[in-house]
Protein backbone atom coordinates (compact mmCIF):
# COMPACT_ATOMS: atom_id res chain seq x y z
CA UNK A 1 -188.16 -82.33 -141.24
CA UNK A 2 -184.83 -82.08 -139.98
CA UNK A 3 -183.65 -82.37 -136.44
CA UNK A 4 -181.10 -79.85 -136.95
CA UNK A 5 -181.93 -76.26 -136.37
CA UNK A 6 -182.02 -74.31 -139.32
CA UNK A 7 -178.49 -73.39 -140.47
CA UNK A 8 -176.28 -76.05 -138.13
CA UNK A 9 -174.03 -78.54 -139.33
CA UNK A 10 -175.83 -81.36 -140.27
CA UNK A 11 -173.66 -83.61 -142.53
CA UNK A 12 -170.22 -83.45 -143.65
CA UNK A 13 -168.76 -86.08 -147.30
CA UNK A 14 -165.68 -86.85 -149.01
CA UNK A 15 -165.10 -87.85 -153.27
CA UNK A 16 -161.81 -90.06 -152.98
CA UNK A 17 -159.87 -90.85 -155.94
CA UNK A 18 -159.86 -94.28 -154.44
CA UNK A 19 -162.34 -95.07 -151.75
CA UNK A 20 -161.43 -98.18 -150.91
CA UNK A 21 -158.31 -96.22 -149.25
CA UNK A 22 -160.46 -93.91 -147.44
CA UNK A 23 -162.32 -96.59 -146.25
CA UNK A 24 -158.93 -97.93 -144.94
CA UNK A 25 -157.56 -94.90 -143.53
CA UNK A 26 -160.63 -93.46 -141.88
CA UNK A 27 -161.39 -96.69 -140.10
CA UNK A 28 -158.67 -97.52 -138.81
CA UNK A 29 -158.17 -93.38 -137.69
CA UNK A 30 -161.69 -93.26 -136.27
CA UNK A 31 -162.97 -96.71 -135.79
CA UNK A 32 -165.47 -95.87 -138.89
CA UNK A 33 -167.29 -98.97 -140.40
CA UNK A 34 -169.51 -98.71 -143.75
CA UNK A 35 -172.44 -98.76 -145.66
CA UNK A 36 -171.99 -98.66 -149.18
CA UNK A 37 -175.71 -97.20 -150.89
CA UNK A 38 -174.87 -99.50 -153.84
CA UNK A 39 -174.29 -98.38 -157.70
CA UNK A 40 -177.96 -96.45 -157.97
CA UNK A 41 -176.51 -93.91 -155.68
CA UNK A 42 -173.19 -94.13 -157.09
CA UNK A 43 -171.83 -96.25 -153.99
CA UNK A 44 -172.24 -93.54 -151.91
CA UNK A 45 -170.92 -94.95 -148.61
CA UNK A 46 -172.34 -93.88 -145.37
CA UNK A 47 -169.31 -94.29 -142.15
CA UNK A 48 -171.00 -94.92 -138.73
CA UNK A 49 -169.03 -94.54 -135.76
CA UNK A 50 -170.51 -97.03 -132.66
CA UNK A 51 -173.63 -97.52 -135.01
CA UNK A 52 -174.20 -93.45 -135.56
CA UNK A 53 -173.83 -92.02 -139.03
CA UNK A 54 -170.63 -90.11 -138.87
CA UNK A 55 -170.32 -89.05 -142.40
CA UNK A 56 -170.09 -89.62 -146.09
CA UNK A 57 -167.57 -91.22 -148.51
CA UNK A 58 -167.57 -91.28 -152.24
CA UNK A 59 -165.42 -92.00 -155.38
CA UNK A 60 -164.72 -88.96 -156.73
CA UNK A 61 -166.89 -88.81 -160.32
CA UNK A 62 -164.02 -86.34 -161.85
CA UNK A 63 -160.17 -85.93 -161.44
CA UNK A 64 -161.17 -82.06 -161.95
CA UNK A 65 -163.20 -82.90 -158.56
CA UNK A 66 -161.37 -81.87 -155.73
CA UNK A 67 -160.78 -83.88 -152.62
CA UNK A 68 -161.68 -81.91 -149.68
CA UNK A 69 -164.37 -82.36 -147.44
CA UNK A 70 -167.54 -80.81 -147.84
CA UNK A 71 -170.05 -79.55 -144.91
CA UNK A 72 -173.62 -79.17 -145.22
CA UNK A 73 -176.31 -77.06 -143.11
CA UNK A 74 -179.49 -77.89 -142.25
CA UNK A 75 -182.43 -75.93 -143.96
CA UNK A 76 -186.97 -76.80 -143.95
CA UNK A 77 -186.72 -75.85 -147.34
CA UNK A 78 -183.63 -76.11 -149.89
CA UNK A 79 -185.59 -74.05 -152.28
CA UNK A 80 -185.79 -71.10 -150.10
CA UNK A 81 -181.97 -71.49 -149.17
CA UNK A 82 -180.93 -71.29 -152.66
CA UNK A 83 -182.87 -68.06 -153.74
CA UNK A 84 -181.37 -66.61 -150.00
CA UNK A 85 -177.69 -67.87 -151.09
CA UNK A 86 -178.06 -66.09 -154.76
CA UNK A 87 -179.33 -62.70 -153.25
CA UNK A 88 -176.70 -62.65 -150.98
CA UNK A 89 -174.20 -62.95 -153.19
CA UNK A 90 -173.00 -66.62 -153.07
CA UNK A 91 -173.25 -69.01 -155.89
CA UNK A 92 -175.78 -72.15 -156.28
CA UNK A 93 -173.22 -74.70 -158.09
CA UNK A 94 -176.05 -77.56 -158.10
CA UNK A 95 -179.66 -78.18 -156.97
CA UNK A 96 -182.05 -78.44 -155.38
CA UNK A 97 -181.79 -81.76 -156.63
CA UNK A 98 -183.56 -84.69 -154.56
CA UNK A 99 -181.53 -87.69 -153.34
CA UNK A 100 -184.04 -90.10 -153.53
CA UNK A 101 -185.91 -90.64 -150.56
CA UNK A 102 -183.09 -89.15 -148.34
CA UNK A 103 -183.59 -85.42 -148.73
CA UNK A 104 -182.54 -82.56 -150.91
CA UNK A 105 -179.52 -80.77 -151.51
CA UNK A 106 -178.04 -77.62 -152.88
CA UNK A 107 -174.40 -77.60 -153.47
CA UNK A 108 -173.43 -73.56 -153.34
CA UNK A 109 -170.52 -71.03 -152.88
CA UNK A 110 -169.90 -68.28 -150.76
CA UNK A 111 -168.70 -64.64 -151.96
CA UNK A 112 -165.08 -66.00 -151.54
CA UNK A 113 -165.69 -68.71 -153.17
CA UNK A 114 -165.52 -71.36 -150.29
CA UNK A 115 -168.09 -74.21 -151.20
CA UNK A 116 -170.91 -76.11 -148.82
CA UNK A 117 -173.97 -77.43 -149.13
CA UNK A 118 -177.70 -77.16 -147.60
CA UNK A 119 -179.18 -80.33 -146.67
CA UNK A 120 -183.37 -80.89 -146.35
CA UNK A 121 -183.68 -83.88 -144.59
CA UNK A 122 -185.83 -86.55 -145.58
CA UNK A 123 -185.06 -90.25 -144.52
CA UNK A 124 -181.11 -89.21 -143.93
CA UNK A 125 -181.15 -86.98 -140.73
CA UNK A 126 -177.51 -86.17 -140.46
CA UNK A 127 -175.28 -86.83 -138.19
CA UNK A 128 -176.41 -89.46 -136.08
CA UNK A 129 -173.67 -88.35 -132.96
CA UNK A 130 -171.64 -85.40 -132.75
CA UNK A 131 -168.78 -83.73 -130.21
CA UNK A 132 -167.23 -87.59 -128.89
CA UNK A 133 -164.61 -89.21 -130.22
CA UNK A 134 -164.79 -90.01 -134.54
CA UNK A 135 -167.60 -87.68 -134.99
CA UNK A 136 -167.73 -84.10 -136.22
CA UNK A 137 -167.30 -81.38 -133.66
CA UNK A 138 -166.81 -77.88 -135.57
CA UNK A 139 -166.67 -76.54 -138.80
CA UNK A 140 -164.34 -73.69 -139.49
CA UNK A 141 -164.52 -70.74 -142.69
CA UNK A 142 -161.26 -69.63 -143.85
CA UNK A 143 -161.25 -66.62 -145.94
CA UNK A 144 -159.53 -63.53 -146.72
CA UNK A 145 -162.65 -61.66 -147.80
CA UNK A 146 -164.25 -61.19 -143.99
CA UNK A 147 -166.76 -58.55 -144.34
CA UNK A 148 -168.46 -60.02 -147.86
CA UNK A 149 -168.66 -63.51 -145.92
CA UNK A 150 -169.61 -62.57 -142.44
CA UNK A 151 -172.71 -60.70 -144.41
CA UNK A 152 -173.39 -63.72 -146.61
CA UNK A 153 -173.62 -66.28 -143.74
CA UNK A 154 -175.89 -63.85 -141.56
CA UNK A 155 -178.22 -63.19 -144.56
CA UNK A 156 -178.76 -66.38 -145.46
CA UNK A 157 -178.64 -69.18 -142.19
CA UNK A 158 -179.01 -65.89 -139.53
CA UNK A 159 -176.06 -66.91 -137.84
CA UNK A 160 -174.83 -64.62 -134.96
CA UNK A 161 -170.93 -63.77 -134.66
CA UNK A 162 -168.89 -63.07 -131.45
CA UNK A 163 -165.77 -61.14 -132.35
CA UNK A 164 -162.94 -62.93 -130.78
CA UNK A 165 -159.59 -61.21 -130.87
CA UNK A 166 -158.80 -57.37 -132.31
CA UNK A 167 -160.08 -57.53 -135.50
CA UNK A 168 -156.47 -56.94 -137.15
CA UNK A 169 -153.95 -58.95 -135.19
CA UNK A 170 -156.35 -61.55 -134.48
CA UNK A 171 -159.65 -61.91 -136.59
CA UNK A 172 -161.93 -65.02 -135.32
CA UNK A 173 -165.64 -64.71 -135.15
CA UNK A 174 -167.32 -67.86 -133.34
CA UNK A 175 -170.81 -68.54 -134.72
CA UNK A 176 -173.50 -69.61 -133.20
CA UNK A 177 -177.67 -69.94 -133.91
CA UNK A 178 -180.38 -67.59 -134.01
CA UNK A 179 -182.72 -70.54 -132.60
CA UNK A 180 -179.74 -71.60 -130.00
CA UNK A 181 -177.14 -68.21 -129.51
CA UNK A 182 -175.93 -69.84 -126.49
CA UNK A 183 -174.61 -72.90 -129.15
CA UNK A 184 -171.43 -72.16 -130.69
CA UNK A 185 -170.83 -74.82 -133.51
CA UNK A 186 -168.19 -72.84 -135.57
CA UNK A 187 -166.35 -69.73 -136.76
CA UNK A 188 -164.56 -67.68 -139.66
CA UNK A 189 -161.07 -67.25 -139.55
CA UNK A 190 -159.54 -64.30 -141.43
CA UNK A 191 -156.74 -65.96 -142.84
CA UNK A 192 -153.19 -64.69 -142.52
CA UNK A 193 -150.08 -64.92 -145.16
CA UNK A 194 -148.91 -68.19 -142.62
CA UNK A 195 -152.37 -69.31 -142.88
CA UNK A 196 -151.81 -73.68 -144.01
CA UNK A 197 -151.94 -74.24 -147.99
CA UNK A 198 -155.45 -74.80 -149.43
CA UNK A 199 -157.15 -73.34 -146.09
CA UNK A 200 -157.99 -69.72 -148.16
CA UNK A 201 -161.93 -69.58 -149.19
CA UNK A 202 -162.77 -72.90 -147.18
CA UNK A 203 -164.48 -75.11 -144.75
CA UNK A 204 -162.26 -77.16 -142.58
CA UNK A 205 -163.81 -79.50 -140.29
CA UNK A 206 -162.89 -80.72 -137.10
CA UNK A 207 -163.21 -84.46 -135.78
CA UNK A 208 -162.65 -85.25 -132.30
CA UNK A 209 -160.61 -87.42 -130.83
CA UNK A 210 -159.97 -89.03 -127.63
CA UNK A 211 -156.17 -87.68 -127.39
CA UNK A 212 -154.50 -85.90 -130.03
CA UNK A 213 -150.89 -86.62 -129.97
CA UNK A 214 -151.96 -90.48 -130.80
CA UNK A 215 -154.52 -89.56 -133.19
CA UNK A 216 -151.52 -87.50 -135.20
CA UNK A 217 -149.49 -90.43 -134.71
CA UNK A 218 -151.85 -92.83 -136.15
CA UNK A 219 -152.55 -90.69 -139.29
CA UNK A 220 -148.85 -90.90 -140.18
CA UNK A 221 -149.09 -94.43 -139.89
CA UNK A 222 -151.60 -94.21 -142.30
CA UNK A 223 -149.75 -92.71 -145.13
CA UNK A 224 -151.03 -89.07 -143.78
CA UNK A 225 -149.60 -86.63 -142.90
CA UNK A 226 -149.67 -83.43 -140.06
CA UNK A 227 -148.75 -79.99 -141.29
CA UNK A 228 -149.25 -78.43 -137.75
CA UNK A 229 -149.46 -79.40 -133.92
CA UNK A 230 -150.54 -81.53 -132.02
CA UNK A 231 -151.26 -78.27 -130.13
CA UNK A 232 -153.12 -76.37 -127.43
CA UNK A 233 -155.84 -74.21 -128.19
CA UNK A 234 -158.72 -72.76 -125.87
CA UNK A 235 -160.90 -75.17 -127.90
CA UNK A 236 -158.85 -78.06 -127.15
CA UNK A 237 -155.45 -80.00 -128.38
CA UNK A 238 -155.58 -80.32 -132.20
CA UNK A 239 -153.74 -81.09 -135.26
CA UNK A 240 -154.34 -80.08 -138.64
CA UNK A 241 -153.62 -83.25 -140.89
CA UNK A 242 -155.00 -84.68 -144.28
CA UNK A 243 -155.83 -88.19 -145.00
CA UNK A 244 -152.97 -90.63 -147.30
CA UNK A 245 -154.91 -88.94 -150.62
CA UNK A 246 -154.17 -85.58 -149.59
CA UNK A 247 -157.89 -84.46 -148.54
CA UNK A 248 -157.14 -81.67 -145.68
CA UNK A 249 -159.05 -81.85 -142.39
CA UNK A 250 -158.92 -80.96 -138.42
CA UNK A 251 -158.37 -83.65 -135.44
CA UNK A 252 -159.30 -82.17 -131.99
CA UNK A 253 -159.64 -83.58 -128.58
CA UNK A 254 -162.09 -80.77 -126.93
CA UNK A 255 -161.61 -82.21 -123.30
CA UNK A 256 -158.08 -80.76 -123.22
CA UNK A 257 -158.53 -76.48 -123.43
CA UNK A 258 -155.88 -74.14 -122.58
CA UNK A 259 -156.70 -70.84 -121.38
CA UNK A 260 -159.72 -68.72 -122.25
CA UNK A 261 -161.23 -68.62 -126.05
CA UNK A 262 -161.14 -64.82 -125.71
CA UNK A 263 -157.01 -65.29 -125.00
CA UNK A 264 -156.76 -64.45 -121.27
């Protein structure tokens, strides 16, 4: 059984067109090192930051594959998740299909169309550290279609929603457990015409860092690049960057707020 509450982030992967250049990029941006699962689990490779399982890299099995990170939420029962994801009106791309002795997974869709996955945990936990520096902090929906997805993720994972902002100038609801409300772990964005390229229908996730403006810097060094910031949020300073193969993602350092997260 997972130590995840039902419906938080538990795990977060990559396909790469060439892992070997993930491998390169990501540790050097995040001090990753690696654990590739060998070729019976397609050499998988798990990233540990400081000896904690971070996340997951993979070649990607298809060019029609794309390269985007993918997050997964904890469920007890995958099964159960699935039917729940169907009903509400989200799609089950894959699964439940066991990993071996590491758990099971369901690889889905939501209304919109932004894909995730549920995770039952068996001998693979999750995340092994979150919220410090090279480790997943937040996970972030980005969708145009608001009221079909802030009814999907309530149906199926229970999740309560703050409205921040009006509604209309400003749509951001912060999400946070039905086991944990006082928790916040992520939110939906309603995105805008401005909103970045490929951020419509999808997860972004959020690493944090220990200072932002370096962090940018280093993933240009890396053959990245940054299509916004460093800036300063209520959440923190962050930059939204993708890796040298184009795979989109969020750097944050949380200690570093500005102002209020309902704008005052």
């Amino acid at each position: 059984m997972s130590v995840f509450s039902e419906g938080a982030p538990c795990w977060a992967d990559v396909p790469l067109p060439d892992l070997a250049a993930g491998r390169r990029f990501y540790g050097e941006l995040f001090g990753w090192t690696f654990e590739d699962q060998g070729e019976e689990f397609g050499h998988y490779t798990l990233a540990f930051r400081d000896g904690e399982a971070a996340a997951g890299l993979m070649p990607r099995p298809d060019p029609a594959v794309p390269a985007a990170w993918t997050v997964y939420f904890a469920s007890s029962d995958a099964t159960g998740a699935a039917a729940r994801i169907g009903r509400a009106g989200g799609r089950v791309l894959f699964g439940p299909d066991t990993a071996g002795g590491s758990g099971v997974m369901v690889g889905a869709a939501d209304p919109a169309g932004a894909p995730f996955g549920v995770w039952q945990a068996g001998e693979h936990l999750g995340f092994g550290a979150t919220d410090v520096p090279g480790t997943f902090c937040w996970v972030e929906n980005w969708t145009r279609d608001t009221a079909a997805v802030d009814g999907f993720y309530e149906e199926v994972f229970g999740y309560r929603a703050e409205q921040i902002g009006d509604g209309h100038f400003f749509d951001y609801k912060v999400w946070s457990l039905p086991a944990d409300p006082d928790v916040r772990f992520g939110g939906r964005m309603a995105a805008g015409p401005d909103a970045p390229e490929g951020a419509v229908a999808a997860f972004r996730v959020y690493f944090a860092v220990a200072d932002c403006d370096e962090a940018a810097a280093a993933v240009r060094e890396l053959g990245g690049t940054v299509s916004q910031g460093p800036q300063d949020s209520p959440a923190g300073r962050l930059a939204f960057v993708a890796d040298d193969q184009g795979t989109s993602f969020t750097i944050i350092d949380p200690q570093r707020k500005t102002g209020s997260i309902d704008g005052s």
